[in-house]
PDB file of N, CA and C in Angstrom:
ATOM      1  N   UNK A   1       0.846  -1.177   0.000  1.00  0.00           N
ATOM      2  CA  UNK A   1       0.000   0.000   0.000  1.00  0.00           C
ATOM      3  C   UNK A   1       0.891   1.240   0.000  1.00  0.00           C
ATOM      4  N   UNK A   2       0.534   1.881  -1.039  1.00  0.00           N
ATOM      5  CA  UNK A   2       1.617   3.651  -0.998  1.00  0.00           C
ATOM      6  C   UNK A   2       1.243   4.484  -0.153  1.00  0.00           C
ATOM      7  N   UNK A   3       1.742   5.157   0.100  1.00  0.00           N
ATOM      8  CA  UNK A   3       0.948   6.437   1.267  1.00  0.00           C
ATOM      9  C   UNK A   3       1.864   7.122   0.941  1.00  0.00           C
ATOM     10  N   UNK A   4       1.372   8.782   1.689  1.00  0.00           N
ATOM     11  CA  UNK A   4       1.945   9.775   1.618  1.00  0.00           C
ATOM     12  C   UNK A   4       1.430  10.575   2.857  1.00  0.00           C
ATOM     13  N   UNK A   5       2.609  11.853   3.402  1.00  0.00           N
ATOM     14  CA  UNK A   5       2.640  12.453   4.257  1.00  0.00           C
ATOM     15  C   UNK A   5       1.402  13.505   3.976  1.00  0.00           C
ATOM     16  N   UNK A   6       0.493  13.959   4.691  1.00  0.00           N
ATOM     17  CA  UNK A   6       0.260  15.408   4.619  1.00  0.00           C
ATOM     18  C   UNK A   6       0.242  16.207   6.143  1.00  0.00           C
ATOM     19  N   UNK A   7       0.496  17.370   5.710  1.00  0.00           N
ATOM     20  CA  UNK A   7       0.855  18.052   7.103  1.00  0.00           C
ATOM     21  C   UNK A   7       0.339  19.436   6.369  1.00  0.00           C
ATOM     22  N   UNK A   8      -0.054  19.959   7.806  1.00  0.00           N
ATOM     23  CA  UNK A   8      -0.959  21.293   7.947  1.00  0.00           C
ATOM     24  C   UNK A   8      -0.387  22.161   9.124  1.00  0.00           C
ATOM     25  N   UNK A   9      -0.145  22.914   9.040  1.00  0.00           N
ATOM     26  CA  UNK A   9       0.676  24.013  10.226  1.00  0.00           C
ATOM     27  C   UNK A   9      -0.253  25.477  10.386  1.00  0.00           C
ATOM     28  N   UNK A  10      -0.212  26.551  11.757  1.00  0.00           N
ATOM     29  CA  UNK A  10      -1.073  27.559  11.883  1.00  0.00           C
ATOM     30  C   UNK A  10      -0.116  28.147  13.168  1.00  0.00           C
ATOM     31  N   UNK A  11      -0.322  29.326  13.234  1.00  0.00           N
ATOM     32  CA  UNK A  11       0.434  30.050  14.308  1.00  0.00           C
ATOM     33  C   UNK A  11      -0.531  29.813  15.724  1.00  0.00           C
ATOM     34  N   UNK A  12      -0.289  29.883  16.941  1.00  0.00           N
ATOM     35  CA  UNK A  12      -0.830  29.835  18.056  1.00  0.00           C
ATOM     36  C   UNK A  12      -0.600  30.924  18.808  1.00  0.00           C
ATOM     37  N   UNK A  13      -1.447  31.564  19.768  1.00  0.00           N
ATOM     38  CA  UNK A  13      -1.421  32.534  20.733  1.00  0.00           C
ATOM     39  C   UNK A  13      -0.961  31.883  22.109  1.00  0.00           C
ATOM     40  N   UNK A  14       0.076  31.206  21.780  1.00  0.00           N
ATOM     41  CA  UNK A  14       0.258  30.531  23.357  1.00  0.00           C
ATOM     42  C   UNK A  14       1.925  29.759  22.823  1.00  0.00           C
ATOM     43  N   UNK A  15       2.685  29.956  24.115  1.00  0.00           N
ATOM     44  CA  UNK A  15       4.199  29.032  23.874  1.00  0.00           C
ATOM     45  C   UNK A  15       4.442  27.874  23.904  1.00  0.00           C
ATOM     46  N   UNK A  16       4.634  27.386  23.197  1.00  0.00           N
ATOM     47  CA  UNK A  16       4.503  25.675  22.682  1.00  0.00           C
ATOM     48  C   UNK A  16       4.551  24.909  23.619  1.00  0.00           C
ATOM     49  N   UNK A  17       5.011  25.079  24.794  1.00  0.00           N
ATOM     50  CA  UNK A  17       5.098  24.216  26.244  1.00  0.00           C
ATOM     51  C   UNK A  17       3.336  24.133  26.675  1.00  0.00           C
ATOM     52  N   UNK A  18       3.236  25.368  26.536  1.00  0.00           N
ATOM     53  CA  UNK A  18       1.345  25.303  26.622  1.00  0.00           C
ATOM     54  C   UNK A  18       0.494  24.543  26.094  1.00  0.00           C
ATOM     55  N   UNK A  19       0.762  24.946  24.594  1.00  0.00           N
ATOM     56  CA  UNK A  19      -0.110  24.019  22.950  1.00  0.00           C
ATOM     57  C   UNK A  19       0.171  22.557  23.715  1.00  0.00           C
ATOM     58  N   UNK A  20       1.698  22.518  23.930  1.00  0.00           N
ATOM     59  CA  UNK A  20       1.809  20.630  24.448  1.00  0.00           C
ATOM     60  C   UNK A  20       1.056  19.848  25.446  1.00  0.00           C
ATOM     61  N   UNK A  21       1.124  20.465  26.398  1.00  0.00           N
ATOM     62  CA  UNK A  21       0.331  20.270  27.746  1.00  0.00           C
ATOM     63  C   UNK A  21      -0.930  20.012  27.311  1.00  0.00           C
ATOM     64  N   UNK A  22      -1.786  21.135  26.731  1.00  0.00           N
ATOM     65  CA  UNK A  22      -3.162  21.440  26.016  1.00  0.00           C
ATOM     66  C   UNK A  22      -3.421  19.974  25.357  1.00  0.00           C
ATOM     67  N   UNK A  23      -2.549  19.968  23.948  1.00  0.00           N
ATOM     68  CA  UNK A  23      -2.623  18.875  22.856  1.00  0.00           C
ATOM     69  C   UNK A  23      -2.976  17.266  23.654  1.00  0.00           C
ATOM     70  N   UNK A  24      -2.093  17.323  24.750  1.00  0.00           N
ATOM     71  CA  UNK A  24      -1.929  16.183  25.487  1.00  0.00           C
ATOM     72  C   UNK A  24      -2.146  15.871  26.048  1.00  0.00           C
ATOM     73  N   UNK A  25      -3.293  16.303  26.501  1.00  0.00           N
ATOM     74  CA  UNK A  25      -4.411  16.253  27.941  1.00  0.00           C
ATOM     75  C   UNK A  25      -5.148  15.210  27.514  1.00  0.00           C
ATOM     76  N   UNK A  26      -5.534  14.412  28.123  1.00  0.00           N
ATOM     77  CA  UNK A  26      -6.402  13.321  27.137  1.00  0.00           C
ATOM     78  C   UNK A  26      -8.015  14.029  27.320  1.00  0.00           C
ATOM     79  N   UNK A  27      -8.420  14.445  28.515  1.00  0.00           N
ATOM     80  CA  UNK A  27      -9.491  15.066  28.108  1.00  0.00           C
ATOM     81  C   UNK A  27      -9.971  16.080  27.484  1.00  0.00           C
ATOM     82  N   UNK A  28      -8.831  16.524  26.748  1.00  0.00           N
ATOM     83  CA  UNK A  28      -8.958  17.643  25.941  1.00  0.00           C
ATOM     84  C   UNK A  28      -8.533  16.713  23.987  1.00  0.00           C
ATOM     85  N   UNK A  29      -8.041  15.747  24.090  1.00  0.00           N
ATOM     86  CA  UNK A  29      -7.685  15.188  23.012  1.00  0.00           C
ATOM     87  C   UNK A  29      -8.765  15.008  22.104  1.00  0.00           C
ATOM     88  N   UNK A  30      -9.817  14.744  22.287  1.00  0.00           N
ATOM     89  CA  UNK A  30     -11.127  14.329  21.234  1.00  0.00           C
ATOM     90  C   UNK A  30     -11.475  15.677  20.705  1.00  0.00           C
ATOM     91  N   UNK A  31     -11.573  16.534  21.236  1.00  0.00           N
ATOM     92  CA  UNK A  31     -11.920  17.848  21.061  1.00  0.00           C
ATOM     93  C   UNK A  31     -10.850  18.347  19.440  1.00  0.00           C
ATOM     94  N   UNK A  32     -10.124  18.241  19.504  1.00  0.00           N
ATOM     95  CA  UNK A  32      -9.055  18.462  18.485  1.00  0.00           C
ATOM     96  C   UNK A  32      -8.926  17.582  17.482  1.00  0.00           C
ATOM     97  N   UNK A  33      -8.313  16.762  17.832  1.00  0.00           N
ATOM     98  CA  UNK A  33      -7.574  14.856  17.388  1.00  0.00           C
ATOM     99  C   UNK A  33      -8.600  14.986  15.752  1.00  0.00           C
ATOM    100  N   UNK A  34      -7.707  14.716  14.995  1.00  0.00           N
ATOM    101  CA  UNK A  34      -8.881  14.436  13.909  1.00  0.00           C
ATOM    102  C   UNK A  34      -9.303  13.371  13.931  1.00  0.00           C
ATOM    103  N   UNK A  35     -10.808  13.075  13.499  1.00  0.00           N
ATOM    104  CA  UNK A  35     -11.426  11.739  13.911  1.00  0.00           C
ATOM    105  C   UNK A  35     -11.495  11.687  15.421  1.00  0.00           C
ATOM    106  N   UNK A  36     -11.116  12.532  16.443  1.00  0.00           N
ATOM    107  CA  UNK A  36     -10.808  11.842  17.647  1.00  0.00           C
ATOM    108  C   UNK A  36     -12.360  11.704  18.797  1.00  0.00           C
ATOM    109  N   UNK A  37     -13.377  12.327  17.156  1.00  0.00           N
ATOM    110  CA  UNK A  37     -14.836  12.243  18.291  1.00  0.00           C
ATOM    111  C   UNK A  37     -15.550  10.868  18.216  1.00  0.00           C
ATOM    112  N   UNK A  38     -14.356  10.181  17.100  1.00  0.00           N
ATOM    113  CA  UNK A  38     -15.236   8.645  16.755  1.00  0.00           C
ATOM    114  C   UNK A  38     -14.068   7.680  16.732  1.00  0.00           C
ATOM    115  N   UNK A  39     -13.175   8.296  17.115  1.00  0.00           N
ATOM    116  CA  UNK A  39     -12.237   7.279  17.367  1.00  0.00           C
ATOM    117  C   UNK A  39     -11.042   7.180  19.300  1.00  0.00           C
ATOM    118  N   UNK A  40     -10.388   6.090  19.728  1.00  0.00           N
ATOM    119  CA  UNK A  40      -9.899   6.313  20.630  1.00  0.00           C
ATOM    120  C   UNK A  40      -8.699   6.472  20.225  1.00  0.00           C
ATOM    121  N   UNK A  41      -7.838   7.244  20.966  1.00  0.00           N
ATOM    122  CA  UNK A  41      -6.000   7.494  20.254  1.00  0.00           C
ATOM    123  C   UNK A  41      -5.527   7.755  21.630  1.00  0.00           C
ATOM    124  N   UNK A  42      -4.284   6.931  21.373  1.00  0.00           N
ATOM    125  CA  UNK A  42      -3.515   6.922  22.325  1.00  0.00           C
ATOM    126  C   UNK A  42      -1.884   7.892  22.549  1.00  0.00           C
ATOM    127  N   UNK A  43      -2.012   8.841  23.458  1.00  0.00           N
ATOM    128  CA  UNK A  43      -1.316   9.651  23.274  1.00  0.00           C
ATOM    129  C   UNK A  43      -0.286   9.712  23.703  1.00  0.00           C
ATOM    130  N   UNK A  44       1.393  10.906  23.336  1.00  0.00           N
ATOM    131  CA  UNK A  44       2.085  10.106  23.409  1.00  0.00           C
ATOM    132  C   UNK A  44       2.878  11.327  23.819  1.00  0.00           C
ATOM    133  N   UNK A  45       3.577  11.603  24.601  1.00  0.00           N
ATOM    134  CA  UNK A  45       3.390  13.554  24.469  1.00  0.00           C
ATOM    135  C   UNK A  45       5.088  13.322  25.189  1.00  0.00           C
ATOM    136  N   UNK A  46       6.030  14.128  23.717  1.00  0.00           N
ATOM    137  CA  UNK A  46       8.355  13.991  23.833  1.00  0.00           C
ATOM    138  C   UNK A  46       8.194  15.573  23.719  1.00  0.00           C
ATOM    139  N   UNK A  47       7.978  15.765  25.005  1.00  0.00           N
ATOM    140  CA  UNK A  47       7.883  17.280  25.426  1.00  0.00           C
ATOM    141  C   UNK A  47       9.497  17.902  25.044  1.00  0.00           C
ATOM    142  N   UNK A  48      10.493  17.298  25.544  1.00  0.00           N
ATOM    143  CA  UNK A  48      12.211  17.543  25.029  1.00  0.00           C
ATOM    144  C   UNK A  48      12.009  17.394  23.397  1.00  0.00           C
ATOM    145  N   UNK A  49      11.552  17.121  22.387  1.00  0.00           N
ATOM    146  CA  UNK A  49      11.246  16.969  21.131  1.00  0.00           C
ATOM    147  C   UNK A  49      10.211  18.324  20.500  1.00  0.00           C
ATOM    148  N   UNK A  50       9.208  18.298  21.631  1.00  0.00           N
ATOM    149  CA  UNK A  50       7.881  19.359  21.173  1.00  0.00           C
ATOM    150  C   UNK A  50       7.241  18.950  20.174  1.00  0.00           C
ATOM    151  N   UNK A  51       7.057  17.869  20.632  1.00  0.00           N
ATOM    152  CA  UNK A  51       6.455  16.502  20.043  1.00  0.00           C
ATOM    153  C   UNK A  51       4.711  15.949  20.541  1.00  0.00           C
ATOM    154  N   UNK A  52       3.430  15.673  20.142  1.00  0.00           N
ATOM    155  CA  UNK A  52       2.583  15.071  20.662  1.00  0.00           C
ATOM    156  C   UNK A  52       2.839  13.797  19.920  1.00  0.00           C
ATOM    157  N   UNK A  53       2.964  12.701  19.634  1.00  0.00           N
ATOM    158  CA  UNK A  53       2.139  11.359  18.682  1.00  0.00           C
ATOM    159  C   UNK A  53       1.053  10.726  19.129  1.00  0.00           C
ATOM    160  N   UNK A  54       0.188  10.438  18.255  1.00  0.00           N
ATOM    161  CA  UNK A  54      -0.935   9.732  18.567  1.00  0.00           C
ATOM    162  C   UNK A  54      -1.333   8.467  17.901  1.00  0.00           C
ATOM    163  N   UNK A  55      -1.750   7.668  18.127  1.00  0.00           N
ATOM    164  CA  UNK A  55      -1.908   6.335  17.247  1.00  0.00           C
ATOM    165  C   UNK A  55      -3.232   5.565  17.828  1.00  0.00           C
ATOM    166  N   UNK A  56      -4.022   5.163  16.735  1.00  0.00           N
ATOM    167  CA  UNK A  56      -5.452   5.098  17.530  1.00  0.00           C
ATOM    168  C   UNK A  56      -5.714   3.862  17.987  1.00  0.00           C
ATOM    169  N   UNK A  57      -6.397   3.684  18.726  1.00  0.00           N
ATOM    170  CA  UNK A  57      -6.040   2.656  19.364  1.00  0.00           C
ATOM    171  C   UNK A  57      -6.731   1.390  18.871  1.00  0.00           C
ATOM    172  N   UNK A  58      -7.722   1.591  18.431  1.00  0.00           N
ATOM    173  CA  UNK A  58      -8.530   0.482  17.686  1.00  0.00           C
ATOM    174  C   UNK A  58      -8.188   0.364  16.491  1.00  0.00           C
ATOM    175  N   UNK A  59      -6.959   0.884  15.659  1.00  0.00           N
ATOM    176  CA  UNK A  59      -6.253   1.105  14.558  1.00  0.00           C
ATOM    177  C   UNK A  59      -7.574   0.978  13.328  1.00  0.00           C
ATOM    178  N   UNK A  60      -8.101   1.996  13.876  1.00  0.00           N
ATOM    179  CA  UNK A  60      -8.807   2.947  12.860  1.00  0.00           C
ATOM    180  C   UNK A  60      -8.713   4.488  13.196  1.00  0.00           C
ATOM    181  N   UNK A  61      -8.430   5.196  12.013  1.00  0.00           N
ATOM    182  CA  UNK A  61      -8.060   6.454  11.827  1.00  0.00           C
ATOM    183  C   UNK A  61      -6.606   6.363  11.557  1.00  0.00           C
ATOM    184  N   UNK A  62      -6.533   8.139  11.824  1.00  0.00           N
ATOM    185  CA  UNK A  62      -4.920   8.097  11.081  1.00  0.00           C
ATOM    186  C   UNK A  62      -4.133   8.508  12.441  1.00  0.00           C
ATOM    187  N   UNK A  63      -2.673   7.950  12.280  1.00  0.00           N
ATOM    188  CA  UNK A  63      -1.410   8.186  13.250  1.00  0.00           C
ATOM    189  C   UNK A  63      -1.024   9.292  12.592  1.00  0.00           C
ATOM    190  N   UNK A  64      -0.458   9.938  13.510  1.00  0.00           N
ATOM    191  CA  UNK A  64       0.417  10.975  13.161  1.00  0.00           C
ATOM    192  C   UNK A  64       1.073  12.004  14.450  1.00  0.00           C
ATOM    193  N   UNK A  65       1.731  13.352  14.443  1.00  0.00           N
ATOM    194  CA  UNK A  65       2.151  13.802  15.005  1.00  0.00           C
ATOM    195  C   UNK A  65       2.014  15.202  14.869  1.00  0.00           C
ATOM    196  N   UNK A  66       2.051  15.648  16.384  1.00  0.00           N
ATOM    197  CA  UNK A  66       1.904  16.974  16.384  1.00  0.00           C
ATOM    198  C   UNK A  66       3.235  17.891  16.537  1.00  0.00           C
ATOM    199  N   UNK A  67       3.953  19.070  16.084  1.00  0.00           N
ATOM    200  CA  UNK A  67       5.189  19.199  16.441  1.00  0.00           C
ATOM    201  C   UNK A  67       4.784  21.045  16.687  1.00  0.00           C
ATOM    202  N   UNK A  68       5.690  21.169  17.696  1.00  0.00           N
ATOM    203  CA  UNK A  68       4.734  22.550  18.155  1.00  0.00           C
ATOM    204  C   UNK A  68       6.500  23.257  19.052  1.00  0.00           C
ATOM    205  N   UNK A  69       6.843  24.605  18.235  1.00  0.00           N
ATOM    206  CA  UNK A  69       8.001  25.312  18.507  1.00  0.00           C
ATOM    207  C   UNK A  69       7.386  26.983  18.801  1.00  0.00           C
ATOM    208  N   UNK A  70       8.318  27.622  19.430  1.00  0.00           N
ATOM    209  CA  UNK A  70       8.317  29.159  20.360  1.00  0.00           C
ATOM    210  C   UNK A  70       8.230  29.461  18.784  1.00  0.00           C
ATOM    211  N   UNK A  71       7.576  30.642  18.732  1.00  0.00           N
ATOM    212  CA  UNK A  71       7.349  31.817  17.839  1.00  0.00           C
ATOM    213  C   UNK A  71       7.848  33.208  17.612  1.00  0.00           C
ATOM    214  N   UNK A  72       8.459  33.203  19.110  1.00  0.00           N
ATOM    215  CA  UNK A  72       7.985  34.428  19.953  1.00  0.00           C
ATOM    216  C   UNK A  72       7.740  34.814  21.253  1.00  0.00           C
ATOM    217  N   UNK A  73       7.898  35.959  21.870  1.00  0.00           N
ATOM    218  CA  UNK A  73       6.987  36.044  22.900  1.00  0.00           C
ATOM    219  C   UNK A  73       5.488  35.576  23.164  1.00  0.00           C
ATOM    220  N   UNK A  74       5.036  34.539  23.954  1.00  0.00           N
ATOM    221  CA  UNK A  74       3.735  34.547  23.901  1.00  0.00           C
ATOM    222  C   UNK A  74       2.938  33.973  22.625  1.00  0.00           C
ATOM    223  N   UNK A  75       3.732  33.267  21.793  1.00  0.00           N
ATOM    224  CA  UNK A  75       3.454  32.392  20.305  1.00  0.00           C
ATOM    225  C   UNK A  75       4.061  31.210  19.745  1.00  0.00           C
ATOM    226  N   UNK A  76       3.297  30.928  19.665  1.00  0.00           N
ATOM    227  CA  UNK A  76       4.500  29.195  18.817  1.00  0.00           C
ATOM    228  C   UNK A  76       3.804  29.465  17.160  1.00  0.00           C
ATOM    229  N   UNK A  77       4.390  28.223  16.749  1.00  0.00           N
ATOM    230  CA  UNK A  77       3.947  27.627  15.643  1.00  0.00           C
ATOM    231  C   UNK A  77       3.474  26.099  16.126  1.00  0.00           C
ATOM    232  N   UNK A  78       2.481  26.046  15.034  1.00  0.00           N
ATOM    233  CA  UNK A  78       1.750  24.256  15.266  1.00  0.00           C
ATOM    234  C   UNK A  78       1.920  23.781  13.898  1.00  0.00           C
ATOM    235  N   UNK A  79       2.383  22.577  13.637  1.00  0.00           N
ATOM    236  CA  UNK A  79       2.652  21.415  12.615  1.00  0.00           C
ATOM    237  C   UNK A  79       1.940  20.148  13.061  1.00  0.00           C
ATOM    238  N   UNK A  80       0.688  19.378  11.874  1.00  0.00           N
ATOM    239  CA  UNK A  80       0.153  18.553  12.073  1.00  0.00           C
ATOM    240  C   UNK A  80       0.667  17.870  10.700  1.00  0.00           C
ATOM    241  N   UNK A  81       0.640  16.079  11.679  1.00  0.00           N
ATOM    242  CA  UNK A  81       1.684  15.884  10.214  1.00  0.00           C
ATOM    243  C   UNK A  81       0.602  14.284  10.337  1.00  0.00           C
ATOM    244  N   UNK A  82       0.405  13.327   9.292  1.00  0.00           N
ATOM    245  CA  UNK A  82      -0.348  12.316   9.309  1.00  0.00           C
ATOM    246  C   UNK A  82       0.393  11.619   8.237  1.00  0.00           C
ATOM    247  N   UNK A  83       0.130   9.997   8.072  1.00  0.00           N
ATOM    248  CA  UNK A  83       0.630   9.143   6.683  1.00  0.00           C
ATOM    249  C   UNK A  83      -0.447   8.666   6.653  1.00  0.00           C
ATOM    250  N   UNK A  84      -0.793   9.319   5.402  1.00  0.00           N
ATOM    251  CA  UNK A  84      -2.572   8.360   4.722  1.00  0.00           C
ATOM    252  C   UNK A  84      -2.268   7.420   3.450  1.00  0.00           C
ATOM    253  N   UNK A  85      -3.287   7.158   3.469  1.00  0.00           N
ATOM    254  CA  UNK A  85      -3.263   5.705   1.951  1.00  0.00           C
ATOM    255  C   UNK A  85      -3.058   6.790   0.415  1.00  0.00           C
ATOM    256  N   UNK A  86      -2.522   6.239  -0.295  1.00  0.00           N
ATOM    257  CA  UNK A  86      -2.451   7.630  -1.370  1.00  0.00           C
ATOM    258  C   UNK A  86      -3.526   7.542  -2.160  1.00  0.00           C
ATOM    259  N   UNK A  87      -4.048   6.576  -2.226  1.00  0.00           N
ATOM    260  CA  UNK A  87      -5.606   7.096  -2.757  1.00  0.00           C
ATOM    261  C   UNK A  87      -6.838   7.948  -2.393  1.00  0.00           C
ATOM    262  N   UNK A  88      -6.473   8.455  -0.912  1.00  0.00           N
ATOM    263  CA  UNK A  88      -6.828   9.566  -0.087  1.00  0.00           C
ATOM    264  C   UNK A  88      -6.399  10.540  -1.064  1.00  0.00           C
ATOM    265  N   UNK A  89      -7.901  12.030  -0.980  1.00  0.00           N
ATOM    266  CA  UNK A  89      -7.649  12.886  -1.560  1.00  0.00           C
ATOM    267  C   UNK A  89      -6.726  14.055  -0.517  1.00  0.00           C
ATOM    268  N   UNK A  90      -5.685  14.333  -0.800  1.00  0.00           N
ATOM    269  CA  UNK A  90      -4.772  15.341   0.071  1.00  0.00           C
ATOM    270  C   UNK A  90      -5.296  16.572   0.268  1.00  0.00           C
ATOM    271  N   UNK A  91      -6.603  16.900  -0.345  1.00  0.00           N
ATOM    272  CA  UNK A  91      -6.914  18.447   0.140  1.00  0.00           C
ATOM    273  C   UNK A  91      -7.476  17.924   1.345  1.00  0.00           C
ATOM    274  N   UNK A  92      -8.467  16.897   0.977  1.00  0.00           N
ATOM    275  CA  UNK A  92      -9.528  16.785   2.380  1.00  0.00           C
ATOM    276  C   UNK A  92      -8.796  16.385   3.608  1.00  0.00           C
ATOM    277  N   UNK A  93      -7.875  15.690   3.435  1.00  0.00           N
ATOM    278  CA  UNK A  93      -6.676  15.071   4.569  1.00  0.00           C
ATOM    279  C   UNK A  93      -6.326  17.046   5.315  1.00  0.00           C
ATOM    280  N   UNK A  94      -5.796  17.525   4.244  1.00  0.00           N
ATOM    281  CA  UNK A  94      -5.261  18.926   4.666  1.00  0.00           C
ATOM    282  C   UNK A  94      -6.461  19.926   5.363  1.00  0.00           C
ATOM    283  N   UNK A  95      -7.966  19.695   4.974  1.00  0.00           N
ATOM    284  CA  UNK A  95      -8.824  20.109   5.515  1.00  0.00           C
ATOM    285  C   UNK A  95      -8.930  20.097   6.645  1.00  0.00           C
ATOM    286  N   UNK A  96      -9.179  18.570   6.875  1.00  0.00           N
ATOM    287  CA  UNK A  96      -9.455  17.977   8.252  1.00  0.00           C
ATOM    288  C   UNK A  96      -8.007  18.632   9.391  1.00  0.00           C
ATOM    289  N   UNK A  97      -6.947  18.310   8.602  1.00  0.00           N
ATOM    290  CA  UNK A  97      -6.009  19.044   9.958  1.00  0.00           C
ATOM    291  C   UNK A  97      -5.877  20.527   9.969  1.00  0.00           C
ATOM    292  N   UNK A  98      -6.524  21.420   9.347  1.00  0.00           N
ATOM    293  CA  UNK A  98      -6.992  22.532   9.164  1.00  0.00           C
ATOM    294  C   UNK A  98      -7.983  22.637  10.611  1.00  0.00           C
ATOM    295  N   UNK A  99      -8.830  21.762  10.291  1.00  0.00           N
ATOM    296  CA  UNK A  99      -9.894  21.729  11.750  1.00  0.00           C
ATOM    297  C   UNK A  99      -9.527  21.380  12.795  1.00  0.00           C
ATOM    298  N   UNK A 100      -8.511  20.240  12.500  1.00  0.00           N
ATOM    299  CA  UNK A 100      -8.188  20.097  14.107  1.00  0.00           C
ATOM    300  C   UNK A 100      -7.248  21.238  14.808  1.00  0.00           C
ATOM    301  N   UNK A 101      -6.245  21.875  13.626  1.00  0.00           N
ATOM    302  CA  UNK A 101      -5.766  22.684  14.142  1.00  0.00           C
ATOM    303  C   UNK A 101      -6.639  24.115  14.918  1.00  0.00           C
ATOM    304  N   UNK A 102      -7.702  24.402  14.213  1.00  0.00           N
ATOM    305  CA  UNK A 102      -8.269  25.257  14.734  1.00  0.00           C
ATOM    306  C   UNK A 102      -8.678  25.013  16.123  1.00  0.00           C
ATOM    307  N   UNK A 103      -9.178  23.984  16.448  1.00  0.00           N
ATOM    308  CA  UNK A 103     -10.006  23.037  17.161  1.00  0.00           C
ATOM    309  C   UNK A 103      -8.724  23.038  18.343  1.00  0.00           C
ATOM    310  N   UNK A 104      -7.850  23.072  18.077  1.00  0.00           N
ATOM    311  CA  UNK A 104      -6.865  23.046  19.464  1.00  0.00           C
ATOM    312  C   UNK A 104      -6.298  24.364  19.709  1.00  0.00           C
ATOM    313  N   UNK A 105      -5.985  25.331  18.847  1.00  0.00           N
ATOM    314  CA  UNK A 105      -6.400  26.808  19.090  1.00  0.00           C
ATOM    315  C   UNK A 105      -7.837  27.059  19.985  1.00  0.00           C
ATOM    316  N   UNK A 106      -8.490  26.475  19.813  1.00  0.00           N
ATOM    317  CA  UNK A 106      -9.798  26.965  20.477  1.00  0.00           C
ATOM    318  C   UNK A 106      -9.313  26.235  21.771  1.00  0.00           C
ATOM    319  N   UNK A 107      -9.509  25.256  22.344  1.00  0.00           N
ATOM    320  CA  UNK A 107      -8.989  24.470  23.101  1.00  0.00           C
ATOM    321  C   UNK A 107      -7.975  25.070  24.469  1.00  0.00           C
ATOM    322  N   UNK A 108      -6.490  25.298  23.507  1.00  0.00           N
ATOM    323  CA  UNK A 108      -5.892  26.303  24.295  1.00  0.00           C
ATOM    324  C   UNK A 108      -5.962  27.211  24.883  1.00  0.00           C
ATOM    325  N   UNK A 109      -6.998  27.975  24.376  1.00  0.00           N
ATOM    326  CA  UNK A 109      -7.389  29.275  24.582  1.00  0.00           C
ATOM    327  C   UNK A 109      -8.133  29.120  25.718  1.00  0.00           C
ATOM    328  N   UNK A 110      -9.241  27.897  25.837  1.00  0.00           N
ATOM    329  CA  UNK A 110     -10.295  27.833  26.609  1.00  0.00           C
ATOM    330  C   UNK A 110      -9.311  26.955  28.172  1.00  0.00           C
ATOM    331  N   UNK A 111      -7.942  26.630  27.784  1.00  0.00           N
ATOM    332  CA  UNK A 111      -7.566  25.738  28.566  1.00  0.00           C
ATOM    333  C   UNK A 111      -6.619  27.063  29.373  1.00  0.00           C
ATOM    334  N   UNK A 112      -6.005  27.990  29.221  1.00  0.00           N
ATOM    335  CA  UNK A 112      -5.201  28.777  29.832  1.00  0.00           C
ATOM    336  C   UNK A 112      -5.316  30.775  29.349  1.00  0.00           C
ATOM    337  N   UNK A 113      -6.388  30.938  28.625  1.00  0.00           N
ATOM    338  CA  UNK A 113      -6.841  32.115  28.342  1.00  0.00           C
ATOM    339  C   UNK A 113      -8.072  32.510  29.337  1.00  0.00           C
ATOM    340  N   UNK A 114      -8.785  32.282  30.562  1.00  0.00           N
ATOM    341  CA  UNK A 114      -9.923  32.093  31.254  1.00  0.00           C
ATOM    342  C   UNK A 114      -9.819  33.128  31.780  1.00  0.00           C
ATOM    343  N   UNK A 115     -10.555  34.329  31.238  1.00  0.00           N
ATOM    344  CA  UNK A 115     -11.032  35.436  31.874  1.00  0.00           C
ATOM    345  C   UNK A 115     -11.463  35.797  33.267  1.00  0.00           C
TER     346      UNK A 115
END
């Protein structure tokens, strides 16, 4: 079976030690995780790396990794990276981690932004 990488990246309002913590919370994981509202994933969080991996546990859905670096004061960058079947269409793959990325922006925000 061929596969191929796709990966989706977005800036964050928070320092990647945060996004990690956040990403890696397991009760915060479904919320984000693509697929992760119909699937279980097991998480895997090389904080010295700035690293999440996830791999699902009923090996349905997709594995992949989260990689999350300083920006800045008060900013990182987020990289979502997955290996799908290559007969998968790569926009919708890139969609979906489009959402999750948003989806853990929101997340973060709601996890250490609390008015």
């Amino acid at each position: 079976m061929a596969t191929r990488i796709v990966t989706s990246s977005r800036a964050m309002a928070a320092e990647a030690d945060i996004v990690l913590n956040t990403a890696s919370d397991a009760t915060r994981a479904k919320a984000w995780l693509p697929g992760g509202d119909s699937h279980a994933y097991d998480l895997d969080l090389r904080a010295a790396e700035g690293r999440v991996e996830w791999h699902p546990a009923d090996h349905d859905g997709w594995a992949g990794h989260l990689r999350v670096v300083d920006s800045g004061t008060g900013a990182s960058q987020a990289e979502l990276q997955v290996e799908v079947d290559e007969a998968v269409d790569p926009d919708e793959v890139c969609a979906t981690l489009d959402g999750a990325l948003r989806a853990l922006a929101a997340e973060v925000d709601q996890n250490f932004n609390v008015s």
